[in-house]
Structure formats: C-alpha cells, structure tokens
Protein backbone atom coordinates (compact mmCIF):
# COMPACT_ATOMS: atom_id res chain seq x y z
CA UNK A 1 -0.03 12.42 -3.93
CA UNK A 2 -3.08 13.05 -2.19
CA UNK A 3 -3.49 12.05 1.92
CA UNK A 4 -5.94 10.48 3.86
CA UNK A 5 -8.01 13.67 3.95
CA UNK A 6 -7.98 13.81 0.21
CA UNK A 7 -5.47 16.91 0.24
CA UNK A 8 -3.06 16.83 -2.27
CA UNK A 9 0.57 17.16 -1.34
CA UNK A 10 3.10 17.22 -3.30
CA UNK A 11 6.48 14.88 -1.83
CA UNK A 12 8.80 17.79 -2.87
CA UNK A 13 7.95 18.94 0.24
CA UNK A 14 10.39 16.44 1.73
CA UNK A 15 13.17 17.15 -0.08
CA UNK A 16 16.45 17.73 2.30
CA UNK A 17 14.89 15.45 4.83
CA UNK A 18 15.81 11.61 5.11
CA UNK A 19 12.72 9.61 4.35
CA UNK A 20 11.17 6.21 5.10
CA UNK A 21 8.56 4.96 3.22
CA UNK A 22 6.41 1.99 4.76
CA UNK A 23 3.22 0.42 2.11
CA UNK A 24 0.95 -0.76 5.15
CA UNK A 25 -2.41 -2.20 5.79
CA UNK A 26 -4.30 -2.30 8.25
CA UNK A 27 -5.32 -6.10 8.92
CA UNK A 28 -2.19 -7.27 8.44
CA UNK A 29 0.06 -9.41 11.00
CA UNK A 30 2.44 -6.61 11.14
CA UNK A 31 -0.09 -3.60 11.57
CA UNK A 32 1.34 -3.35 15.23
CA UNK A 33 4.99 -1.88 13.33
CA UNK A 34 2.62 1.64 13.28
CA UNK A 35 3.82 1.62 16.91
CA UNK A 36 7.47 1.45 15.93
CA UNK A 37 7.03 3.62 13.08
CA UNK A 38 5.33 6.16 15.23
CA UNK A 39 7.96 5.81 18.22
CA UNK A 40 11.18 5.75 15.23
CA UNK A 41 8.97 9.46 13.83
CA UNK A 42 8.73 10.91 17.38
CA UNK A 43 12.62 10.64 17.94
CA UNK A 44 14.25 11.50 14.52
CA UNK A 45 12.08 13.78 12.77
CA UNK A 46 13.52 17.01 14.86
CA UNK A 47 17.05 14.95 13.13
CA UNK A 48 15.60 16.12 9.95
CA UNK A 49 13.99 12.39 9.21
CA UNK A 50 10.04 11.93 8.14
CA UNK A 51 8.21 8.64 7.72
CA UNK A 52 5.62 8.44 5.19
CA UNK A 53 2.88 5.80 5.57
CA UNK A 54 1.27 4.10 1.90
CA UNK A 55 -1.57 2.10 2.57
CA UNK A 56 -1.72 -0.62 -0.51
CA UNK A 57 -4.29 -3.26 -0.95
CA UNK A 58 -2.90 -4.86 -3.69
CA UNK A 59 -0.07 -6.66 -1.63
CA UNK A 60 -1.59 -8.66 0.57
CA UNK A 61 -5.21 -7.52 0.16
CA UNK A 62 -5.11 -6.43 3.70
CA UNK A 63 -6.53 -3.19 3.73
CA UNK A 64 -10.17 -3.42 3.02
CA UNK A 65 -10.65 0.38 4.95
CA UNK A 66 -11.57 3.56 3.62
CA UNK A 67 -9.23 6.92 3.67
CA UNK A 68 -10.82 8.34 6.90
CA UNK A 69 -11.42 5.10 8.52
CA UNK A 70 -7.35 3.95 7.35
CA UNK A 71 -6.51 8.00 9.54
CA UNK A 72 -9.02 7.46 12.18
CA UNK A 73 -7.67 3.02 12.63
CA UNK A 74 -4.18 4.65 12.97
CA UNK A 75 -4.36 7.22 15.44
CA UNK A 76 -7.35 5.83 18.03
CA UNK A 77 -5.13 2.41 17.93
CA UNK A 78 -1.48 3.59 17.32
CA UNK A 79 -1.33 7.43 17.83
CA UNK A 80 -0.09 7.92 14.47
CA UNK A 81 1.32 11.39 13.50
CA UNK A 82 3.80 10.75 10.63
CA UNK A 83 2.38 11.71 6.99
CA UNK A 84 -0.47 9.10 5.94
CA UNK A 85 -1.06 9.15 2.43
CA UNK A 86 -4.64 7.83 0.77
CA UNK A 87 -4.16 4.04 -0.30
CA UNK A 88 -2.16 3.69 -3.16
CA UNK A 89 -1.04 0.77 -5.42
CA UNK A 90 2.27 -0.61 -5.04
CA UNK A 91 2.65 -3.05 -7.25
CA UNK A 92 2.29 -3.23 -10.99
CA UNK A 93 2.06 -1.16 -14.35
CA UNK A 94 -0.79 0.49 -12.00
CA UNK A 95 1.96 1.73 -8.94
CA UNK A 96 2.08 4.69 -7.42
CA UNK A 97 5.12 6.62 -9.43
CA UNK A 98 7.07 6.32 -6.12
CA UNK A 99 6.30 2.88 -5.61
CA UNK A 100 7.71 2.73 -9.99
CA UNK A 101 11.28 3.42 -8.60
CA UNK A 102 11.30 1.28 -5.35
CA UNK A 103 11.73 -2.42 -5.44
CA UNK A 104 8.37 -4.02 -5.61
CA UNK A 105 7.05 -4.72 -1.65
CA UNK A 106 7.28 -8.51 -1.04
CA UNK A 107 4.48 -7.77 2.13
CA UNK A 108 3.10 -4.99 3.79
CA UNK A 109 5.69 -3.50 6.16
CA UNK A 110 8.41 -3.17 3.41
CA UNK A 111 10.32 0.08 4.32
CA UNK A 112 12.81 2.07 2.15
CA UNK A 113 15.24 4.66 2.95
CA UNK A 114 15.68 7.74 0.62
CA UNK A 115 18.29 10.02 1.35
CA UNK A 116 18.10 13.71 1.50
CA UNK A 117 17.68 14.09 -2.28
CA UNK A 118 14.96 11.36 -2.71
CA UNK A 119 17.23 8.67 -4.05
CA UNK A 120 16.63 5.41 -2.55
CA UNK A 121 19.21 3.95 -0.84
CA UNK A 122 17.75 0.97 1.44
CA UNK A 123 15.02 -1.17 1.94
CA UNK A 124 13.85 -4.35 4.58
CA UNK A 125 11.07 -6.65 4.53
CA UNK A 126 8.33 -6.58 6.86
CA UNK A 127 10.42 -8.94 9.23
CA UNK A 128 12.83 -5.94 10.15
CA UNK A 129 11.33 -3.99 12.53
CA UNK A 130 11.20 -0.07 13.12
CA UNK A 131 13.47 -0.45 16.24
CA UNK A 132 16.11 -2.58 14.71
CA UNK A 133 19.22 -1.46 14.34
CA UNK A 134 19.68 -3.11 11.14
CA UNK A 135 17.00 -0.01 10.10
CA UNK A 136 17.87 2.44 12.54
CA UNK A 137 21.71 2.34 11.78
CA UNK A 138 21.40 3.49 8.09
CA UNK A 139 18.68 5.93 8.96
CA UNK A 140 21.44 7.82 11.23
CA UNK A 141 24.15 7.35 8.92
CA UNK A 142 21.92 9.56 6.43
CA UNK A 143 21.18 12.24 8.80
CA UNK A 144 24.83 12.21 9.65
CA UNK A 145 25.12 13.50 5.93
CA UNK A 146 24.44 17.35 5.90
C-alpha cells in the first residue's frame, strides 16, 4: 500500500507485531482520537504493537485533503508518528484489500486489532476511544502472546 509520501510499503512488514488499524479523516468530530492514537503508539510500540492510520473519504466524506497536506494536518496538529498510509477506500467492491477482510467502518475512527499473524481479532466504533480500556485491554492481551 503506498503512504502519504507516495512510497510503497508493503504491510508484510508488520508481520509478528500486534496491529491497529484506524480509517480516519481529517474533518471529522473524532479527528482529536490522532492524539490517543499517537499517545496508545508512543507507549506500546517498543511492546511490539504498531498503529496504522487509513485515511478514507468514502465514509463520512470527511477528508477532503491531499496526501501531503493529510501528513503535514497530522503532525503540525497531533504530532503523529505511527505509519500514515495515502487515503484509501474502505468501503465497497472498491476497498482497500485490507479494508475487504475487516468489517465495513460504520464512521471514521473504527479501529481493529490484528494479532501477530495479521488475523483480525477485534474491532470498536469511533465511540471507543484509544485510551479505553475496553481497547487497550485486548491490545495487551495480544502482546502477552509471544
């Protein structure tokens, strides 16, 4: 999948690691969950946990911003560092192949769990926060499987 610079990467990378995946936007009522999502990367990626940012349009039509202006919205107002991928969509015959095996997002926000092998295990809505336990439980469960 490519990221907000237009690099391709490929999500193999992230294999062995215990990943969250977030679809976001950028004028959405929840936008302000980067903060969470940034504070939830800082303190469990040297666990062996990654978050992985999706900006998607077609949910809410909420992200009307371009690749660098989605990586440059994120860090000046957030300090994003977790993986940003270019916008993607997440809904449809037209999703993202990731977004093909994940329940479809209801909102922007939605965040899924995949354990160390890339099988998903959980997922919230947008109204489950980044620093609620309800989230942050499972996420340690998984990294408490080696």
């Amino acid at each position: 999948m490519d990221r907000l610079n237009g690099d391709s990467e490929n999500l193999a990378k992230y294999e062995g690691k215990v990943v969250l995946v977030a679809n976001a936007a950028s004028e959405c009522g929840f936008t302000p969950q980067f903060d969470g999502l940034e504070d939830l990367y800082e303190k469990k990626r040297d666990e062996g946990s990654v978050i992985l940012g999706f900006p998607a349009d077609d949910v809410t039509h909420r992200e009307p911003l371009t690749g660098e202006q989605i990586e440059g919205f994120c860090k000046a107002n957030f300090g994003v560092t977790f993986p940003m991928f270019a916008e993607i969509n997440a809904l449809g015959d037209d999703a993202a192949p990731l977004f093909k095996v994940l329940p479809p997002p209801t909102w922007n926000f939605n965040k899924y769990l995949l354990d160390r092998d890339g099988r998903p295990v959980q997922n919230w809505g947008p109204e489950t926060t980044p620093e609620d336990a309800e989230l942050t439980g499972p996420i340690d469960a998984q990294l408490a499987n080696s």
